[in-house]
N, C-alpha and C. Protein backbone atom coordinates (compact mmCIF):
# COMPACT_ATOMS: atom_id res chain seq x y z
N UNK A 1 12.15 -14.67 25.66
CA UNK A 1 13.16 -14.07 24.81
C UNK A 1 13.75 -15.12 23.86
N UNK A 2 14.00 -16.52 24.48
CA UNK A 2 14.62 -17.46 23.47
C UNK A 2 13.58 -17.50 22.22
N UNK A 3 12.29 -17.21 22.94
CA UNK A 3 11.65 -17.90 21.41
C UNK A 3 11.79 -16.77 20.31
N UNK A 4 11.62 -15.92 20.75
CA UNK A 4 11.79 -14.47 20.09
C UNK A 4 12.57 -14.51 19.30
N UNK A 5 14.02 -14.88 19.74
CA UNK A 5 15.50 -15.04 19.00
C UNK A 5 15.48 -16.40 18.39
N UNK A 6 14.41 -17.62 18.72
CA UNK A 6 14.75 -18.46 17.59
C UNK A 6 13.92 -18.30 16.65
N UNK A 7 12.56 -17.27 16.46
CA UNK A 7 12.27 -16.66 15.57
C UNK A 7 12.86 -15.78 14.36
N UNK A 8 13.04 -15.00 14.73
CA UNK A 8 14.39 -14.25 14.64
C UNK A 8 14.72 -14.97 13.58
N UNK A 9 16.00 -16.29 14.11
CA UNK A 9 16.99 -16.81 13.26
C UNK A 9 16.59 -17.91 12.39
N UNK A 10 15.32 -18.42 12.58
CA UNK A 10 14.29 -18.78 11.40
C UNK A 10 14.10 -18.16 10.21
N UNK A 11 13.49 -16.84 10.53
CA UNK A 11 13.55 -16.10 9.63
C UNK A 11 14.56 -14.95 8.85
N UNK A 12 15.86 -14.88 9.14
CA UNK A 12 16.96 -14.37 9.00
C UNK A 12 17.00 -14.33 7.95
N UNK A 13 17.11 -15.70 7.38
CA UNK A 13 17.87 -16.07 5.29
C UNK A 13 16.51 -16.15 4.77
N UNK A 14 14.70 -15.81 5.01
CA UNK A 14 13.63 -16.18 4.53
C UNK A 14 14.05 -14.91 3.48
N UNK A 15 13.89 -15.34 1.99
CA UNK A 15 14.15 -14.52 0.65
C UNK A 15 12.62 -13.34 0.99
N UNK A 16 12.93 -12.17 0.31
CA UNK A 16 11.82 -11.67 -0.08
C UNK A 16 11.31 -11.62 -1.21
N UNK A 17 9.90 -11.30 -1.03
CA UNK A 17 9.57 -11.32 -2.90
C UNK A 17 9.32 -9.94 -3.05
N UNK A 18 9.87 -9.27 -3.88
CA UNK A 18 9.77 -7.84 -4.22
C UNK A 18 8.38 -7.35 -4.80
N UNK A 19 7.76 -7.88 -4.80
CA UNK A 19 6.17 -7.25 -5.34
C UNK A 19 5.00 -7.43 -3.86
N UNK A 20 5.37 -8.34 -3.30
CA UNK A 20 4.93 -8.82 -1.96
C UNK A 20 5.01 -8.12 -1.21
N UNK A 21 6.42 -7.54 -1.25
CA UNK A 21 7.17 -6.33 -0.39
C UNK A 21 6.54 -5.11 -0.55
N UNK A 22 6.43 -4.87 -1.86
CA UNK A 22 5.72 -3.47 -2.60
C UNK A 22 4.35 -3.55 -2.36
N UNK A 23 3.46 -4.57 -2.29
CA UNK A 23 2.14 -4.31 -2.03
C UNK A 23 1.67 -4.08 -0.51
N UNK A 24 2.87 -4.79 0.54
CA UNK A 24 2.67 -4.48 1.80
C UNK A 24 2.94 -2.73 2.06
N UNK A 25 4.06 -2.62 1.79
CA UNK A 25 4.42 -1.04 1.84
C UNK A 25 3.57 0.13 1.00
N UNK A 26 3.46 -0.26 0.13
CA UNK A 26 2.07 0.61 -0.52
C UNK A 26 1.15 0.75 0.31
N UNK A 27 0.28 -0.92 0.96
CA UNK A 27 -1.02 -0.81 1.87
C UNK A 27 -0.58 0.08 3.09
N UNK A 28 0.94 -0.10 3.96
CA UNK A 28 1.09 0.81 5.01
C UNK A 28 0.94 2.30 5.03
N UNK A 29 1.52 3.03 3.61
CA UNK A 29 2.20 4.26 3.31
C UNK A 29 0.97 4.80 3.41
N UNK A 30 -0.29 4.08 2.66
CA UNK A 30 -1.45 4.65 2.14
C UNK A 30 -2.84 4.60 3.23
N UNK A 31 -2.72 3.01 3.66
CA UNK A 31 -3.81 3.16 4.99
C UNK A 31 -2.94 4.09 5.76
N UNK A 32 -1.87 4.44 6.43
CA UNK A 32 -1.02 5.16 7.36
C UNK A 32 -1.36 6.55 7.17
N UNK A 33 -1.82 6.79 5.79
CA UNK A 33 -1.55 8.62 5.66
C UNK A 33 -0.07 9.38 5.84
N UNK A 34 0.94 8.10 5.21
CA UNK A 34 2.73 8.80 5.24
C UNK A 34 2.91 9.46 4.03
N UNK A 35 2.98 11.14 4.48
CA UNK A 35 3.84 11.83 3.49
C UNK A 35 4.89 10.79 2.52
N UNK A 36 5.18 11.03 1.29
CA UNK A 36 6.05 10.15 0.74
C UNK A 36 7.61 10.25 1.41
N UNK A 37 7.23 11.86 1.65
CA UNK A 37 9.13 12.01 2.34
C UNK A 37 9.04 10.69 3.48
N UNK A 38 8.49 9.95 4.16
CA UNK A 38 8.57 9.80 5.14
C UNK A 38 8.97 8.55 5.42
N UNK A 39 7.45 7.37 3.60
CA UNK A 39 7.54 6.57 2.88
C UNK A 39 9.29 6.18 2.83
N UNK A 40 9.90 7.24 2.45
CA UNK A 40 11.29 7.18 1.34
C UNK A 40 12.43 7.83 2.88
N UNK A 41 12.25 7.98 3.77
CA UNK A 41 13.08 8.34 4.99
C UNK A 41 14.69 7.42 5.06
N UNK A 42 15.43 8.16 5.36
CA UNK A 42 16.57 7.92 6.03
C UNK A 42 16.87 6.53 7.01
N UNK A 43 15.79 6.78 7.72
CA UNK A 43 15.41 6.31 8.83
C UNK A 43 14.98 5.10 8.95
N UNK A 44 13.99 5.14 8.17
CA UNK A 44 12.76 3.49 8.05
C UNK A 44 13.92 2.95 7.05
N UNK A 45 14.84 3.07 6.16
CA UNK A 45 15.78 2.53 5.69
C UNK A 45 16.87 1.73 6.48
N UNK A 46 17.43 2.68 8.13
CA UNK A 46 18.21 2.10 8.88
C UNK A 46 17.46 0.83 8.93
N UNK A 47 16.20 1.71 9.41
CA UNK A 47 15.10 0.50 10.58
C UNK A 47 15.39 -0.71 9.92
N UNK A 48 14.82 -1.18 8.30
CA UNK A 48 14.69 -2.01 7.41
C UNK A 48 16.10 -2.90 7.64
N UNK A 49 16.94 -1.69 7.05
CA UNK A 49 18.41 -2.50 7.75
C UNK A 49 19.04 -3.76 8.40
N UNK A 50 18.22 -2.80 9.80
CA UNK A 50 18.96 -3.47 11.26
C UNK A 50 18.12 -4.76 10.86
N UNK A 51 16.89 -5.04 10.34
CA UNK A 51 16.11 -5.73 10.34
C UNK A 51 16.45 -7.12 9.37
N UNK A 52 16.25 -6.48 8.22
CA UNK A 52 16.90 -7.35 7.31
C UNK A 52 17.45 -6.54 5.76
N UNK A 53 18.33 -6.99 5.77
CA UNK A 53 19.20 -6.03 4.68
C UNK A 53 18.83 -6.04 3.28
N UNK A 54 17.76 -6.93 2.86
CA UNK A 54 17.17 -7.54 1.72
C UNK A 54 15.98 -6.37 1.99
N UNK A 55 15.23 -6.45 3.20
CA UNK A 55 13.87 -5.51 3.14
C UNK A 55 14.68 -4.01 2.81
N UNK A 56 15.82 -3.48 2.83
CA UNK A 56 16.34 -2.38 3.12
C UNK A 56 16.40 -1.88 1.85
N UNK A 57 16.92 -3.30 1.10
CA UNK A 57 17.53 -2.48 -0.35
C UNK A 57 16.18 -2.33 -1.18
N UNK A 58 15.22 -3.50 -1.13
CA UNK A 58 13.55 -3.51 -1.37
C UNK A 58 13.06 -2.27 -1.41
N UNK A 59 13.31 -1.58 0.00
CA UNK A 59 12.49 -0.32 0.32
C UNK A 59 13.39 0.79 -0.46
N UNK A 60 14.79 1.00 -0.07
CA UNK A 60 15.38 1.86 -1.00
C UNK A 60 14.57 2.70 -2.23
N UNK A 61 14.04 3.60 -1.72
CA UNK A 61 12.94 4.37 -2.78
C UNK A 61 13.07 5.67 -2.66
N UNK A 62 12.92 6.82 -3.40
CA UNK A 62 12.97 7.73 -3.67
C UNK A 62 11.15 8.27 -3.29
N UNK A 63 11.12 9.99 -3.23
CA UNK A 63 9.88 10.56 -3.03
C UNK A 63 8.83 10.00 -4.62
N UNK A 64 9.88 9.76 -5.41
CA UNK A 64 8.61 9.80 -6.97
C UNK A 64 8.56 8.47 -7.08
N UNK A 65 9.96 7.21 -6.46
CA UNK A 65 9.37 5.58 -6.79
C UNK A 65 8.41 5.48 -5.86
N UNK A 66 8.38 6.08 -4.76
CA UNK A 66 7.12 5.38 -3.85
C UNK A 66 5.74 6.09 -3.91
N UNK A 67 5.77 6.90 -4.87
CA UNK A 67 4.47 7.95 -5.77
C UNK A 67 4.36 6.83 -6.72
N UNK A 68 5.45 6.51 -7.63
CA UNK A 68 5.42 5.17 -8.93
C UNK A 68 4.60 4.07 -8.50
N UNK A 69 4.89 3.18 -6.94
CA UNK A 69 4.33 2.31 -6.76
C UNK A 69 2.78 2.00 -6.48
N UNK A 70 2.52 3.32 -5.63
CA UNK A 70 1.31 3.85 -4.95
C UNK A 70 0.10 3.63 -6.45
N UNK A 71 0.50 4.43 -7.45
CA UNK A 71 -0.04 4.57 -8.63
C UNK A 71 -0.09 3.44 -9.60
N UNK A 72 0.84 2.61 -9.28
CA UNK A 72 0.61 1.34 -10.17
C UNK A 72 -0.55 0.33 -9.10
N UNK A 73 -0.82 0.74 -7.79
CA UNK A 73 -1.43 -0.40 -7.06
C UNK A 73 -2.57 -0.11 -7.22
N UNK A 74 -3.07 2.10 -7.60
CA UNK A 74 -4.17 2.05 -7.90
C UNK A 74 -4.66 1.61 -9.20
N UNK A 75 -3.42 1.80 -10.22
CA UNK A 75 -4.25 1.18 -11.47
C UNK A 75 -4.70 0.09 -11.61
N UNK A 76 -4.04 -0.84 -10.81
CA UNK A 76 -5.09 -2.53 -10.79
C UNK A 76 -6.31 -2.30 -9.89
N UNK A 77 -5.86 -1.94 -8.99
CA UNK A 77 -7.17 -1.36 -8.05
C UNK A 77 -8.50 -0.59 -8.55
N UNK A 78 -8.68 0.32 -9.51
CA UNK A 78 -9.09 0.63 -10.28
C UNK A 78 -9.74 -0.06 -11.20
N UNK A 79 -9.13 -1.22 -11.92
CA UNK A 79 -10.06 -2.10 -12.83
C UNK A 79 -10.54 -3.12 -12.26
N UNK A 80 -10.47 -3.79 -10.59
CA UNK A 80 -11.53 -4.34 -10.48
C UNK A 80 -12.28 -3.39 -9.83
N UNK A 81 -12.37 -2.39 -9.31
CA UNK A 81 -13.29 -1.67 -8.72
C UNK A 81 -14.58 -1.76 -9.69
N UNK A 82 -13.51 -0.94 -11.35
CA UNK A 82 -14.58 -1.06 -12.13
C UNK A 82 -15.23 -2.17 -12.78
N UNK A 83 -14.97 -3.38 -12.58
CA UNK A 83 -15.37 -4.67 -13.13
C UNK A 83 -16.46 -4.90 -11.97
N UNK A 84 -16.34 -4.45 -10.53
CA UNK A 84 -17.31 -4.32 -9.50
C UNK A 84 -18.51 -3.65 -9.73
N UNK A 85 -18.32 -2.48 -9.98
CA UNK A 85 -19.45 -1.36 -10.14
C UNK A 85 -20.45 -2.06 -11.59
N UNK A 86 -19.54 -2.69 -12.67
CA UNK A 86 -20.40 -2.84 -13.55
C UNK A 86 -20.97 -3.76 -13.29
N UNK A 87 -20.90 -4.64 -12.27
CA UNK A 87 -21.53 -6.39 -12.02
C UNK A 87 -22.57 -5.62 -11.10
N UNK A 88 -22.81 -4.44 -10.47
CA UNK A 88 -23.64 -4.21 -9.72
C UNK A 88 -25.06 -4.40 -9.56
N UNK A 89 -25.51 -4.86 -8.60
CA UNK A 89 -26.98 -4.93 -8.74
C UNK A 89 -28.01 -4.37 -8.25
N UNK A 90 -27.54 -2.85 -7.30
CA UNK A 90 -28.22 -1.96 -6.48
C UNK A 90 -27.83 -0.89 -7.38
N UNK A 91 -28.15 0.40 -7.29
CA UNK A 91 -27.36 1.54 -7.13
C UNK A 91 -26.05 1.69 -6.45
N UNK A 92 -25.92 2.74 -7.11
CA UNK A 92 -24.49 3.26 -6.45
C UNK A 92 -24.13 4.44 -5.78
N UNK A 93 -24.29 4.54 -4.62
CA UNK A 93 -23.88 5.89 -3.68
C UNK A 93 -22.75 5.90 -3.73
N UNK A 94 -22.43 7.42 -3.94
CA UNK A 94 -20.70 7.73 -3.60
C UNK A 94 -20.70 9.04 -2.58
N UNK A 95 -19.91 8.63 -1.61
CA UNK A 95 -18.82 10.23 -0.95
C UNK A 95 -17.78 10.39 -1.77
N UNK A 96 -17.42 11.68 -1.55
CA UNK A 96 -16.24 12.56 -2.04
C UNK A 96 -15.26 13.23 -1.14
N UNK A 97 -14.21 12.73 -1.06
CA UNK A 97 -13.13 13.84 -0.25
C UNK A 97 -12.01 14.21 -1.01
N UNK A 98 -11.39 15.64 -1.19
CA UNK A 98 -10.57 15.87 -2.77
C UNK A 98 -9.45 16.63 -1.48
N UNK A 99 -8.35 16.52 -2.06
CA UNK A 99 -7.13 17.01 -0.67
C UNK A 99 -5.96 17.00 -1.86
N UNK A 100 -4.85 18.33 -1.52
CA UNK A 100 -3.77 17.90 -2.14
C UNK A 100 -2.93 17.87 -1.06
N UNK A 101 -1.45 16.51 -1.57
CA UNK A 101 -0.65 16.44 -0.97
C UNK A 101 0.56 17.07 -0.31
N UNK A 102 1.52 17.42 0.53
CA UNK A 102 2.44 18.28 0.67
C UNK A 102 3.13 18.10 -0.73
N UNK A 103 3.32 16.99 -1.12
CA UNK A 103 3.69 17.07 -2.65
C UNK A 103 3.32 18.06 -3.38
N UNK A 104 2.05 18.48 -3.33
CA UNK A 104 1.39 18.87 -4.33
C UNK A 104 0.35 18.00 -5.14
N UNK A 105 0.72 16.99 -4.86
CA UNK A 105 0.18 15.94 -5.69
C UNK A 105 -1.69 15.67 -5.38
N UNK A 106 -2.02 15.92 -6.27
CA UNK A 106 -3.69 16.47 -6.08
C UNK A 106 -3.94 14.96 -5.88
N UNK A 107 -5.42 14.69 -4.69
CA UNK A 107 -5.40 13.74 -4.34
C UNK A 107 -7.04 13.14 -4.16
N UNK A 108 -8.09 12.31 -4.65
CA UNK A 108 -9.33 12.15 -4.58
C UNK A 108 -9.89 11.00 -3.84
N UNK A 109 -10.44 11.09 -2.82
CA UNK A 109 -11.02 9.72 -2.87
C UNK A 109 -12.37 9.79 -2.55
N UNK A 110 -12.84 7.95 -3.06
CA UNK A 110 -14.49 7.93 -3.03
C UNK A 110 -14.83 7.33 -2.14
N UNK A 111 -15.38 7.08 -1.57
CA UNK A 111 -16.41 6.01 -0.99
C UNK A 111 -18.00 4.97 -1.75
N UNK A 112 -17.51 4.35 -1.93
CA UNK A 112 -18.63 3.62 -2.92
C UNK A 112 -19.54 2.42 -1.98
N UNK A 113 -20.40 2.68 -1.92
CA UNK A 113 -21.77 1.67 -1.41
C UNK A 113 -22.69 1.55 -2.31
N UNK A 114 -22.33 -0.52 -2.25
CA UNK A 114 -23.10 -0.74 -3.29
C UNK A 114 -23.62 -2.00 -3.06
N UNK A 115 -23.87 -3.34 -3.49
CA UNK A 115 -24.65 -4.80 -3.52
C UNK A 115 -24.05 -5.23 -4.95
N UNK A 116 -22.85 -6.39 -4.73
CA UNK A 116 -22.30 -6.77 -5.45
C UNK A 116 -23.48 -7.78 -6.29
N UNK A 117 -22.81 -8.50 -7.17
CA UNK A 117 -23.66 -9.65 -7.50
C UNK A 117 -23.75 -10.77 -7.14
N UNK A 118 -22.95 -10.86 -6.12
CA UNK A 118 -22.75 -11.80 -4.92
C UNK A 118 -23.77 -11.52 -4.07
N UNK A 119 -24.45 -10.61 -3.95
CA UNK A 119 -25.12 -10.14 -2.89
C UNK A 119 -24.73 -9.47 -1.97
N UNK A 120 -23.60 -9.10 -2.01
CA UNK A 120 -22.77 -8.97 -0.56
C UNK A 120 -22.80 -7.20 -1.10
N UNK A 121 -23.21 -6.23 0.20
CA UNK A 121 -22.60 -5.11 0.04
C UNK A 121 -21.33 -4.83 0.79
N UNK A 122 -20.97 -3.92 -0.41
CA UNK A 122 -19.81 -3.41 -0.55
C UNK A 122 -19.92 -1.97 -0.40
């Protein structure tokens, strides 16, 4: 338990970096499969809180900023994908799965297998 708590108070005053913050919570919301209501909760706000009051105000997001963020991580995500596909040196197989959200928010994803130019498949 001591080490726990001098962990803890190590990391107490460690600053956050707000984009750091946003790319972790994006990767959770999205590998997780969290409704945005859920993303943007009451709750995971206390949690953040009790935790650290800097991650709290960080997370402080609404159902459409944490739709805002999601969508800005795919648009970078997106241009190296496509800077990937064009360096390709195999073909390109794709799956398809198309789903809308309780949002509403219409939703696509691919699966891409391919042989970078590294050699390495992807």
């Amino acid at each position: 338990m001591d080490s726990y708590l001098s962990r803890v108070e190590k990391h107490r005053d460690a600053s956050l970096q707000r984009d750091i913050f946003n790319k972790a919570f994006v990767d959770w919301a999205v590998c997780d499969d969290l409704p945005l209501r859920q993303a943007s909760s009451e709750r995971l706000y206390h949690l953040l809180n009790t935790c650290s009051p800097v991650a709290a105000e960080l997370q402080k997001a609404s159902k459409t900023s944490v739709r805002d963020m999601i969508m800005a991580e795919y648009t970078v995500a997106k241009a190296q994908i496509k800077q990937l596909l064009h360096e390709s040196v195999s073909d390109i197989h794709l799956s398809i799965d198309a789903w809308t959200s309780d949002s509403k928010l219409p939703l696509l994803g691919i699966y891409i297998n391919f042989t970078a130019l590294n050699y390495f498949q992807n």
